[in-house]
N, C-alpha and C. Protein backbone atom coordinates (compact mmCIF):
# COMPACT_ATOMS: atom_id res chain seq x y z
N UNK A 1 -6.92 -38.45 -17.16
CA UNK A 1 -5.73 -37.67 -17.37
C UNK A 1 -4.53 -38.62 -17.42
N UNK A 2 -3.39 -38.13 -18.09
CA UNK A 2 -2.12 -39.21 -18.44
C UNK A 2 -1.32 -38.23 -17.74
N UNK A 3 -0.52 -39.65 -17.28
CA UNK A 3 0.59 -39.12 -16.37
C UNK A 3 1.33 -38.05 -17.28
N UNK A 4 1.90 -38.41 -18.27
CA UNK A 4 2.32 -36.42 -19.32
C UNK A 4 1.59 -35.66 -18.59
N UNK A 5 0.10 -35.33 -19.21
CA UNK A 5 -0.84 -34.32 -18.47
C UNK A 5 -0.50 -33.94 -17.22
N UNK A 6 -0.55 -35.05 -16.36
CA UNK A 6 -0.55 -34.75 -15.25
C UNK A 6 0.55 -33.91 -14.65
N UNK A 7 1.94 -34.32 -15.22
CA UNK A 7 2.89 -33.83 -14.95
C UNK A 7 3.05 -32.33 -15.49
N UNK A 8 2.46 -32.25 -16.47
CA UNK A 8 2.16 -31.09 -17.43
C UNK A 8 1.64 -30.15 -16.42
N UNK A 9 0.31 -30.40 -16.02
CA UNK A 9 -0.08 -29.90 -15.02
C UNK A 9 0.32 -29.33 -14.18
N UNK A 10 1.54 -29.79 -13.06
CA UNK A 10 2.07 -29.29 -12.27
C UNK A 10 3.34 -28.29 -12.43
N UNK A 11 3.64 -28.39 -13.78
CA UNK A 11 5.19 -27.69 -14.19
C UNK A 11 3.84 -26.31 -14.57
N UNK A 12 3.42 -26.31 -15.61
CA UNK A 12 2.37 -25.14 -15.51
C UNK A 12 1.81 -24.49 -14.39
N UNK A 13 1.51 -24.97 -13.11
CA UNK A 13 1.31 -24.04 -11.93
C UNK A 13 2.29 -24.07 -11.82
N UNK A 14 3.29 -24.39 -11.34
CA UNK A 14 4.68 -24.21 -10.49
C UNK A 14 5.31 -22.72 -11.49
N UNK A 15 4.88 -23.08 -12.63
CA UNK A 15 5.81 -21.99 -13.61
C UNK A 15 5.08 -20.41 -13.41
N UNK A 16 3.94 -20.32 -12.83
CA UNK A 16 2.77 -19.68 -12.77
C UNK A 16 3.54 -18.75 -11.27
N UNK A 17 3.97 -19.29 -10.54
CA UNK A 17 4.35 -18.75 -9.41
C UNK A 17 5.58 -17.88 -9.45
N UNK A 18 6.94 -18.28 -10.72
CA UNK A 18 7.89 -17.54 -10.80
C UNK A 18 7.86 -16.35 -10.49
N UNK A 19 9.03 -15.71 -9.32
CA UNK A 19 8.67 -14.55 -9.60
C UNK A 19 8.38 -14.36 -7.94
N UNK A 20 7.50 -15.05 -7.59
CA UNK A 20 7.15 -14.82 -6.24
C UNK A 20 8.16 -15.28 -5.03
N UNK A 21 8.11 -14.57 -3.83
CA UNK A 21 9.06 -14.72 -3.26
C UNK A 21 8.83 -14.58 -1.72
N UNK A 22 9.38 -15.68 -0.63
CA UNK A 22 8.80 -15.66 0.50
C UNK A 22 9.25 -14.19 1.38
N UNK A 23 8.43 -14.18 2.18
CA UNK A 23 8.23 -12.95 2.99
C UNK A 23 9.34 -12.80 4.28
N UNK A 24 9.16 -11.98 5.28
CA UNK A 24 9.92 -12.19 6.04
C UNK A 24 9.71 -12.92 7.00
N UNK A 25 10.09 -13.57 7.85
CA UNK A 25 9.73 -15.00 9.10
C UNK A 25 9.40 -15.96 7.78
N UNK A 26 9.96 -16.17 7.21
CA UNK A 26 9.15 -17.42 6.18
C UNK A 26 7.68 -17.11 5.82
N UNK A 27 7.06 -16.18 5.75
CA UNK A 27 5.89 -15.93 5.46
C UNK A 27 5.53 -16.42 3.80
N UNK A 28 4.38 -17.02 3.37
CA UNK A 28 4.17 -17.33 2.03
C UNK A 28 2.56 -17.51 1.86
N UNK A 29 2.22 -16.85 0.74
CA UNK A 29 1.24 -17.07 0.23
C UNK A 29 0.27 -18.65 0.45
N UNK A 30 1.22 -19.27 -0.08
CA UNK A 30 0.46 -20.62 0.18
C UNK A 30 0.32 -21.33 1.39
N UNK A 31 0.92 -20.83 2.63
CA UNK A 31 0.28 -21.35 4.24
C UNK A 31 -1.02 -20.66 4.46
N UNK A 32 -1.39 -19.91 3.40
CA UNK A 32 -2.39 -18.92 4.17
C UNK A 32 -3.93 -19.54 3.09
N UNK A 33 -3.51 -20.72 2.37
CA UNK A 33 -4.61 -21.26 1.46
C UNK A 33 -5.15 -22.69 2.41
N UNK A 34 -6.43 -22.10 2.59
CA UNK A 34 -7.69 -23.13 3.78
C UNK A 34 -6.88 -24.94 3.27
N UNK A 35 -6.78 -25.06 1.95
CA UNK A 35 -6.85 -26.60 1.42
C UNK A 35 -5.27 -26.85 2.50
N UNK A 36 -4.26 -26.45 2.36
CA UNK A 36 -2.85 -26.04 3.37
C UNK A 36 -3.41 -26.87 4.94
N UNK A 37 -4.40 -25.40 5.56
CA UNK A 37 -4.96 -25.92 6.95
C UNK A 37 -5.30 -26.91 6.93
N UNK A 38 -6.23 -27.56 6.03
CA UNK A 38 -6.86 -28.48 6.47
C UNK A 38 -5.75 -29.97 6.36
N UNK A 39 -4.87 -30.22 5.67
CA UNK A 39 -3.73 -30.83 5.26
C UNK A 39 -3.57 -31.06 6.52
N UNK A 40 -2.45 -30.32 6.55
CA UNK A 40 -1.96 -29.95 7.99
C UNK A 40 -2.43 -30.15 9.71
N UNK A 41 -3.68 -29.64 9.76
CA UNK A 41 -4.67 -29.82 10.52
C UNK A 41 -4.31 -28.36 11.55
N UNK A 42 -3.32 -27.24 11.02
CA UNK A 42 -2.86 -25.97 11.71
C UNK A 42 -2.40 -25.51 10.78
N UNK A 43 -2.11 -23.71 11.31
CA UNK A 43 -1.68 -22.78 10.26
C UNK A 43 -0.16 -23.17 10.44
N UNK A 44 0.39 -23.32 9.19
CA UNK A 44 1.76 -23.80 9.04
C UNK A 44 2.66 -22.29 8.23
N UNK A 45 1.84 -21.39 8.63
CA UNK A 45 2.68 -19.93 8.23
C UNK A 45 3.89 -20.13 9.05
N UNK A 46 5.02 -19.45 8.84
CA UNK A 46 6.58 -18.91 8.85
C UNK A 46 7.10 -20.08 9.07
N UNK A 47 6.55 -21.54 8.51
CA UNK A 47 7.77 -22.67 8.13
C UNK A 47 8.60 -22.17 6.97
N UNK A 48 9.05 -23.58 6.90
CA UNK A 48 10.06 -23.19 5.73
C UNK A 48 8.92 -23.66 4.64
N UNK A 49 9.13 -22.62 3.30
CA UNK A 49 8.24 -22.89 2.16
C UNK A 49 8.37 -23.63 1.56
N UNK A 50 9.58 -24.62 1.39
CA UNK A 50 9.05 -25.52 0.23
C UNK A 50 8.46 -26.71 0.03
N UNK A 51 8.44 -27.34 1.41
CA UNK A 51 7.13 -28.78 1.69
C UNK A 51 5.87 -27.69 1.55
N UNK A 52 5.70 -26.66 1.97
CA UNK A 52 4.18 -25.99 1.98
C UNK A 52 4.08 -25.76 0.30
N UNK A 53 4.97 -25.61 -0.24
CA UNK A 53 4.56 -25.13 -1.53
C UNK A 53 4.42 -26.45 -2.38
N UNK A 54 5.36 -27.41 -2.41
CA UNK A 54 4.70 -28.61 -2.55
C UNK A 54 3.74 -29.34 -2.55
N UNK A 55 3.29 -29.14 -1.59
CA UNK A 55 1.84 -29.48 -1.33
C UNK A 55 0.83 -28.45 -1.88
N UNK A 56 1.04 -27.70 -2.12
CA UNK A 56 0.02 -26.21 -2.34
C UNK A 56 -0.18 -26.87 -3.90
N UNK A 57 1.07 -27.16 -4.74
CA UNK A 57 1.08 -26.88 -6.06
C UNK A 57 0.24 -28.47 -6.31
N UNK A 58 0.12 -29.48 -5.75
CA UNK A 58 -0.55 -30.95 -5.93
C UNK A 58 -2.09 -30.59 -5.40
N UNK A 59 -2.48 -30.08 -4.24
CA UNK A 59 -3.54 -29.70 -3.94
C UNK A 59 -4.14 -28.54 -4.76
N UNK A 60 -3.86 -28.21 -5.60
CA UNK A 60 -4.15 -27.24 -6.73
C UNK A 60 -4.23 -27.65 -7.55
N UNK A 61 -3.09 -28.48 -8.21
CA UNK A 61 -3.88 -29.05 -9.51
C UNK A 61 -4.91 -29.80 -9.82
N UNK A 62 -4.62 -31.19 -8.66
CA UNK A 62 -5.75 -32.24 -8.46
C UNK A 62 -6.64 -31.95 -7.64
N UNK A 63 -6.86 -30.85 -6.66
CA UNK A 63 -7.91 -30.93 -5.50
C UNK A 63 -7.63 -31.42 -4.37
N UNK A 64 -8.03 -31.21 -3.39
CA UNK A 64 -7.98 -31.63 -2.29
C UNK A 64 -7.62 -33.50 -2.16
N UNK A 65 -8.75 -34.48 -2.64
CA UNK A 65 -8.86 -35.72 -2.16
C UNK A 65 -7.68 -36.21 -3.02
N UNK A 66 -7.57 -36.23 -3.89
CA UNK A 66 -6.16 -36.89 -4.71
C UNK A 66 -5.35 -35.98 -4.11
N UNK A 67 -4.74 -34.60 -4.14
CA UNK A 67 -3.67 -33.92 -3.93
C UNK A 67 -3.18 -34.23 -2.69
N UNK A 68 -4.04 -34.42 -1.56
CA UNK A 68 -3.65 -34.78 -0.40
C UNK A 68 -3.01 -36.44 -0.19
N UNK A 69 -3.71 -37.50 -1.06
CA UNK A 69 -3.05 -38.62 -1.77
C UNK A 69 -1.76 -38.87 -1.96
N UNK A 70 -1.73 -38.14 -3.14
CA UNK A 70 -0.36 -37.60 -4.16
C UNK A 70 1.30 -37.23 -3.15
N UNK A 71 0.51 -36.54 -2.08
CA UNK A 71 1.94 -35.80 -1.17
C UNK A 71 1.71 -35.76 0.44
N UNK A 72 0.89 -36.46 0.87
CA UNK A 72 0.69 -36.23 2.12
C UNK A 72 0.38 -38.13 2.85
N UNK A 73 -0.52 -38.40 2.25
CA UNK A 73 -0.53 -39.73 2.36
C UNK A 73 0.01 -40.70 2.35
């Protein structure tokens, strides 16, 4: 994959999410995705969403072993 692609990649999920909107206590869809926990090593529900969604949208495109790479490492 080329970095274009790659980047391609991530504007396409991210664009995929418009629309959605955090809950109340900070609640969000993406603390509640296992690849998140295991990151993390705890449930990181009612932080603030946008390091969680960050990470959600890299661990989604690439998978776990690179995505966790990419933004956590």
């Amino acid at each position: 994959m080329t970095r274009a692609e790659a980047k391609q990649k991530v504007i396409d999920l991210a664009r995929q999410q418009l629309g959605y909107h955090e809950g109340s206590n900070n609640y969000t869809k993406y603390a509640e995705d296992p690849k998140i926990t295991r990151l993390y090593g705890c449930n990181v529900q009612h932080q603030p969403w946008c390091c969680t969604f960050f990470n959600w949208l890299y661990l989604n495109a690439f998978g776990y072993d690179l995505g966790s790479k990419l933004t956590y490492g």
